[in-house]
Protein backbone atom coordinates (compact mmCIF):
# COMPACT_ATOMS: atom_id res chain seq x y z
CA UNK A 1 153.86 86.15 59.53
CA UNK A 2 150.64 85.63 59.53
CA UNK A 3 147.17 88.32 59.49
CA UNK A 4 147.88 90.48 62.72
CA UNK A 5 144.23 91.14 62.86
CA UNK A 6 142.97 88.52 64.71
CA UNK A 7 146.36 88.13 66.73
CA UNK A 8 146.12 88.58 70.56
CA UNK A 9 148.80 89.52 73.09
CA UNK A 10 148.47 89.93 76.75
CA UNK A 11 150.94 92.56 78.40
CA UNK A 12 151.64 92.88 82.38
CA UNK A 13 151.45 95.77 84.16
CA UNK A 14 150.61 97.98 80.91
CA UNK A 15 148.33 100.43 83.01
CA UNK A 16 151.24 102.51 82.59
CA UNK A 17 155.03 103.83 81.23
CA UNK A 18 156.42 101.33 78.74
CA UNK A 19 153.53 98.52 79.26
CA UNK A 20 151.15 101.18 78.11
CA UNK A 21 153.23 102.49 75.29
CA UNK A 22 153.57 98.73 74.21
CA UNK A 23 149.53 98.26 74.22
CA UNK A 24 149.44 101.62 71.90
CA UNK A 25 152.03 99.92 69.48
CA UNK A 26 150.06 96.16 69.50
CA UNK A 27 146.58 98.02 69.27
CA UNK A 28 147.52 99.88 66.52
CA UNK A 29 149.04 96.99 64.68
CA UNK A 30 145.17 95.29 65.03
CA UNK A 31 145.91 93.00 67.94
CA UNK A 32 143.28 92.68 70.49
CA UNK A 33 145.54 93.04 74.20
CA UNK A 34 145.26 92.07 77.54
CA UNK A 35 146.38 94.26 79.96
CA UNK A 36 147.09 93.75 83.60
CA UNK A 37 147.78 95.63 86.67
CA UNK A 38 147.66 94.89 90.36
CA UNK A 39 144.44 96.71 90.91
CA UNK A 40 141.54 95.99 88.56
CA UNK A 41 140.37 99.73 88.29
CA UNK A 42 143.48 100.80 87.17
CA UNK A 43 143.34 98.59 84.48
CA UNK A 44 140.15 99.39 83.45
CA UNK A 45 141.14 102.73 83.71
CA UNK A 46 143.84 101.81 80.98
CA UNK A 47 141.76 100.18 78.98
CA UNK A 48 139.15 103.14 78.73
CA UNK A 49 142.52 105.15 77.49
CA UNK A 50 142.83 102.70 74.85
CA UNK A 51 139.87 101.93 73.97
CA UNK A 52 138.88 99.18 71.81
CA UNK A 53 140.10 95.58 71.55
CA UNK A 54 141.49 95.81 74.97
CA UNK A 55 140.65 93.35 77.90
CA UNK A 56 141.45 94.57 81.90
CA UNK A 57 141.87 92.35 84.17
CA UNK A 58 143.46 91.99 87.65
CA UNK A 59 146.85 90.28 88.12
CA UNK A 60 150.00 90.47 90.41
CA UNK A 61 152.93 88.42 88.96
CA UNK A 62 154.41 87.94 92.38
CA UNK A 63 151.33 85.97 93.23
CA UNK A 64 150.77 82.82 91.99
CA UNK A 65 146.77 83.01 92.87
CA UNK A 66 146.23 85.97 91.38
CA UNK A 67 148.34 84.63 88.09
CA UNK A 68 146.07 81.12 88.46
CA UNK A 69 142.84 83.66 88.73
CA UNK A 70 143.57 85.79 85.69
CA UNK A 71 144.15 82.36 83.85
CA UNK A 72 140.56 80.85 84.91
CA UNK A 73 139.26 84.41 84.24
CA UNK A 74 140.42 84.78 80.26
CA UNK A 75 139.87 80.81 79.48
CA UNK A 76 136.08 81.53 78.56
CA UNK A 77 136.85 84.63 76.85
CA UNK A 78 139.90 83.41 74.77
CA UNK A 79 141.15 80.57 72.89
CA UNK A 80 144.48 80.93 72.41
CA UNK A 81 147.68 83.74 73.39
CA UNK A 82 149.95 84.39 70.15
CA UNK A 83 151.91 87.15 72.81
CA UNK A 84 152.97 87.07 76.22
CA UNK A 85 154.96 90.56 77.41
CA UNK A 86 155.99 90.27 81.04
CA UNK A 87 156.47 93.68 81.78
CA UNK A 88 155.49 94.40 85.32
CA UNK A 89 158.57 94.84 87.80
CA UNK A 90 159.75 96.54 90.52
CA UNK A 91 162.57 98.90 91.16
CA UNK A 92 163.12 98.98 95.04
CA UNK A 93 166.92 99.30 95.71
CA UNK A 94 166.82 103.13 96.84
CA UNK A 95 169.14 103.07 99.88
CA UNK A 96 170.71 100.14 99.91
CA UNK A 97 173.43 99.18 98.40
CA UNK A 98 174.87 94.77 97.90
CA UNK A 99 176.56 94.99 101.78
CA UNK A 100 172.88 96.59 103.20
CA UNK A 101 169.97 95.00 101.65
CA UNK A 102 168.31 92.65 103.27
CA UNK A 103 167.02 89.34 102.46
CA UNK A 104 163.38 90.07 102.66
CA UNK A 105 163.99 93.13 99.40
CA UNK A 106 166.01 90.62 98.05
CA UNK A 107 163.03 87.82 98.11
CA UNK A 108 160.60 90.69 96.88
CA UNK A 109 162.39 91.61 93.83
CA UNK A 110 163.23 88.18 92.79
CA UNK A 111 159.76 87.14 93.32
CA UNK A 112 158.67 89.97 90.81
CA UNK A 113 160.66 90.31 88.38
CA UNK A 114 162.48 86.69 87.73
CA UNK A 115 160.29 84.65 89.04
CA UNK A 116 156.93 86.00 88.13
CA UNK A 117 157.54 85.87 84.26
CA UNK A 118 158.50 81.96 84.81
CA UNK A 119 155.23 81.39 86.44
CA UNK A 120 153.45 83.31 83.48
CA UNK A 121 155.14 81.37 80.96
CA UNK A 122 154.42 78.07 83.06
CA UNK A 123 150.56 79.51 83.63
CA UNK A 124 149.47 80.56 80.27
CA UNK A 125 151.71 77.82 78.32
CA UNK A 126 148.38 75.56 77.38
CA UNK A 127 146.89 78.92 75.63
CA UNK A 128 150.40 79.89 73.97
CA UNK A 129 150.52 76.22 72.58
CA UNK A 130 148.01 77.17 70.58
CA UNK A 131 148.92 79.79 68.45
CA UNK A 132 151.06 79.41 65.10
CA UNK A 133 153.40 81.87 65.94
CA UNK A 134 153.72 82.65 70.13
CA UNK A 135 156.16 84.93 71.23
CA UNK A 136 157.43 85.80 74.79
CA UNK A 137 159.31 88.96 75.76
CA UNK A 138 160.89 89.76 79.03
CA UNK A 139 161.42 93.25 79.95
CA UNK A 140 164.51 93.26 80.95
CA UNK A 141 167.24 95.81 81.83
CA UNK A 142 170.68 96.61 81.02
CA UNK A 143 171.72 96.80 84.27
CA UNK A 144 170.77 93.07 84.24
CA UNK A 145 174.04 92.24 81.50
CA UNK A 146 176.94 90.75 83.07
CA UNK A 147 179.30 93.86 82.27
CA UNK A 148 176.68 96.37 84.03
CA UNK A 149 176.13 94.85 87.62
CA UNK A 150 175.82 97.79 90.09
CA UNK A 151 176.46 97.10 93.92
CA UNK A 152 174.41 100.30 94.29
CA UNK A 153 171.21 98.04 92.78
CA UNK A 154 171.79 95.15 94.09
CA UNK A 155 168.24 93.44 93.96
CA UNK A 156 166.93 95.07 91.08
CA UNK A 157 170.64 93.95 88.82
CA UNK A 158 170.13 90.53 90.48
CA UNK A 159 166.77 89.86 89.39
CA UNK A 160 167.54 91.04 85.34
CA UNK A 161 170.19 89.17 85.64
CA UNK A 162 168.79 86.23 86.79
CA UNK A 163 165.79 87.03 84.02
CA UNK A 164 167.93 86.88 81.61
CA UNK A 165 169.06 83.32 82.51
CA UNK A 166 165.90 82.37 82.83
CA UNK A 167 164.88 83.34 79.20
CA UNK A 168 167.51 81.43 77.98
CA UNK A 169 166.36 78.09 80.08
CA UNK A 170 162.77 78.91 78.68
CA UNK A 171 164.08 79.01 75.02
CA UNK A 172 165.81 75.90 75.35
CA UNK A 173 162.34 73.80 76.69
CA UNK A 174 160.18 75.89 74.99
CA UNK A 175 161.84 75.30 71.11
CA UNK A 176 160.59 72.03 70.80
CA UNK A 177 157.03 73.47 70.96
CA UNK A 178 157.92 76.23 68.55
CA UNK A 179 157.82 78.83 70.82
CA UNK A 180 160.00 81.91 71.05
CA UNK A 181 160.97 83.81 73.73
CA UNK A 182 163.60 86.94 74.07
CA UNK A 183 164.64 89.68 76.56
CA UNK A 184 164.97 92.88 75.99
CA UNK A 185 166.25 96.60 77.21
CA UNK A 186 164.37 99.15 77.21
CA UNK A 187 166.92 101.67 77.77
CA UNK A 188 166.68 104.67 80.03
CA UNK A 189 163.19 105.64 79.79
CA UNK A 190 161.01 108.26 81.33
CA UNK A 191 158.62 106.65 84.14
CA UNK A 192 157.94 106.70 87.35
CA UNK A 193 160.18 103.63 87.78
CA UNK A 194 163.43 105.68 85.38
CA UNK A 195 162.70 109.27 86.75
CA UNK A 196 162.01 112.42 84.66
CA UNK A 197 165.54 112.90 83.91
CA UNK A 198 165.61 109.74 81.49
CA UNK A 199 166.44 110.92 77.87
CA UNK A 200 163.65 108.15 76.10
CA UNK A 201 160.24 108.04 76.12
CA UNK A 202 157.95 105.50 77.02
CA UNK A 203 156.95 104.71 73.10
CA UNK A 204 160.69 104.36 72.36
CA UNK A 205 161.02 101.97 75.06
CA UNK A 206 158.46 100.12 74.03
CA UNK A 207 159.55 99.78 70.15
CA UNK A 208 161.97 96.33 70.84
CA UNK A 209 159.29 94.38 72.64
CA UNK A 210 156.45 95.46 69.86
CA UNK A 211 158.72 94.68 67.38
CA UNK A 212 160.37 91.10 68.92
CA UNK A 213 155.90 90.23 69.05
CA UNK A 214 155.49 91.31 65.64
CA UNK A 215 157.89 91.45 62.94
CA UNK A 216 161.47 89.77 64.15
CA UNK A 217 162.48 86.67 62.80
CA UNK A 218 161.48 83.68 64.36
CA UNK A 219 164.58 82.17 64.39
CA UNK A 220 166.14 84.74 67.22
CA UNK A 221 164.96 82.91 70.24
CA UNK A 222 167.08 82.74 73.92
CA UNK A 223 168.71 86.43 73.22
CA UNK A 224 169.02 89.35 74.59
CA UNK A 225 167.98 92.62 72.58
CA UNK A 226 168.41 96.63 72.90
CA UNK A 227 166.85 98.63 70.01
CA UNK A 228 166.41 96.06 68.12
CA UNK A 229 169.80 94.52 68.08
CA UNK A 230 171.58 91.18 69.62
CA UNK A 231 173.29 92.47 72.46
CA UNK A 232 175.74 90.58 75.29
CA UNK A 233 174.13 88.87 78.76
């Protein structure tokens, strides 16, 4: 692989838990990264955290103005992506269960976490062409594997699971162009999304994803990962 020093990767929702832990492990590794939240400050915020060779900027991936505005906002400031992390997600199944939740949770979940990293990949595609080496990781989830469906989270499972499809659709159209692209588990980690009882921490979360945008072979494209290892959909 090639000098990370001038590399670049942009991570969503990384004011925070395992996005944040991820910009730690890409910083440190001498990429410059992008990080995103919903609300500008609290990426800035971030970024003052992390200091140098980060950019904040403003971006909700279940909106596709705000994803078209974050694109017209980096194009003078960047020439290329080499690493695209969709990260940001939402985890809003408390209460309901696969006979109770109703279509509109359904529609927000999806719309965040399965179809919001398709619309990044679609969005920023024209800047990942241009790298020699882009990589995509999709946060995903165990509970989003085929043998781990809960009917007690119903639209959060759905969405992973549907994720996961979705990265391997993406690797499929995106091989041609020599792009790779990979989901992967985190695991049980401790954030405000897995809860104070979880027995990982954000930076061991985060070790897959900065490893699958640094160091993993290019040929493992379309798969699905957990601690660094080919696991089942």
């Amino acid at each position: 692989m090639n000098s990370t020093q001038d590399k670049r990767a942009l991570i969503t929702g990384a004011n925070r838990g395992i996005g944040f832990a991820i910009a730690q492990g890409l910083l440190a590794k001498g990429y410059e990264v992008i990080i995103t939240s919903r609300s500008l400050d609290h990426a800035q915020q971030a970024a003052q955290k992390l200091q140098s060779k980060v950019i904040p900027i403003e971006l909700d991936v279940s909106d596709d103005d705000s994803i078209n505005q974050a694109v017209a906002t980096l194009h003078p400031q960047i020439d290329r992506l080499d690493v695209l992390i969709n990260n940001a997600g939402v985890y809003p199944d408390e209460g309901v269960n696969i006979l109770t939740i109703s279509r509109e949770l359904l529609d927000v979940t999806m719309n965040a976490n399965t179809f919001g990293p398709i619309r990044m990949v679609q969005a920023f595609l024209p800047l990942l062409e241009k790298s020699q080496d882009a990589r995509v990781i999709n946060v995903s989830s165990g509970y989003g594997a085929l043998e781990s469906l809960s009917a007690d989270v119903p639209s959060y499972c759905l969405s992973k699971l549907a994720l996961n499809g979705a990265t391997m659709m993406l690797a499929q159209a995106l091989q041609a162009k020599g792009i790779v692209i990979n989901a992967m588990c985190p695991g049980w980690v401790k954030t405000d999304m897995g809860g104070a009882s979880a027995p990982r921490s954000p930076e061991q979360g985060a070790d897959t994803a900065i490893w699958l945008a640094t160091e993993a072979p290019s040929h493992i494209s379309g798969k699905f990962l957990r601690d660094r290892q080919v696991i089942s959909f």
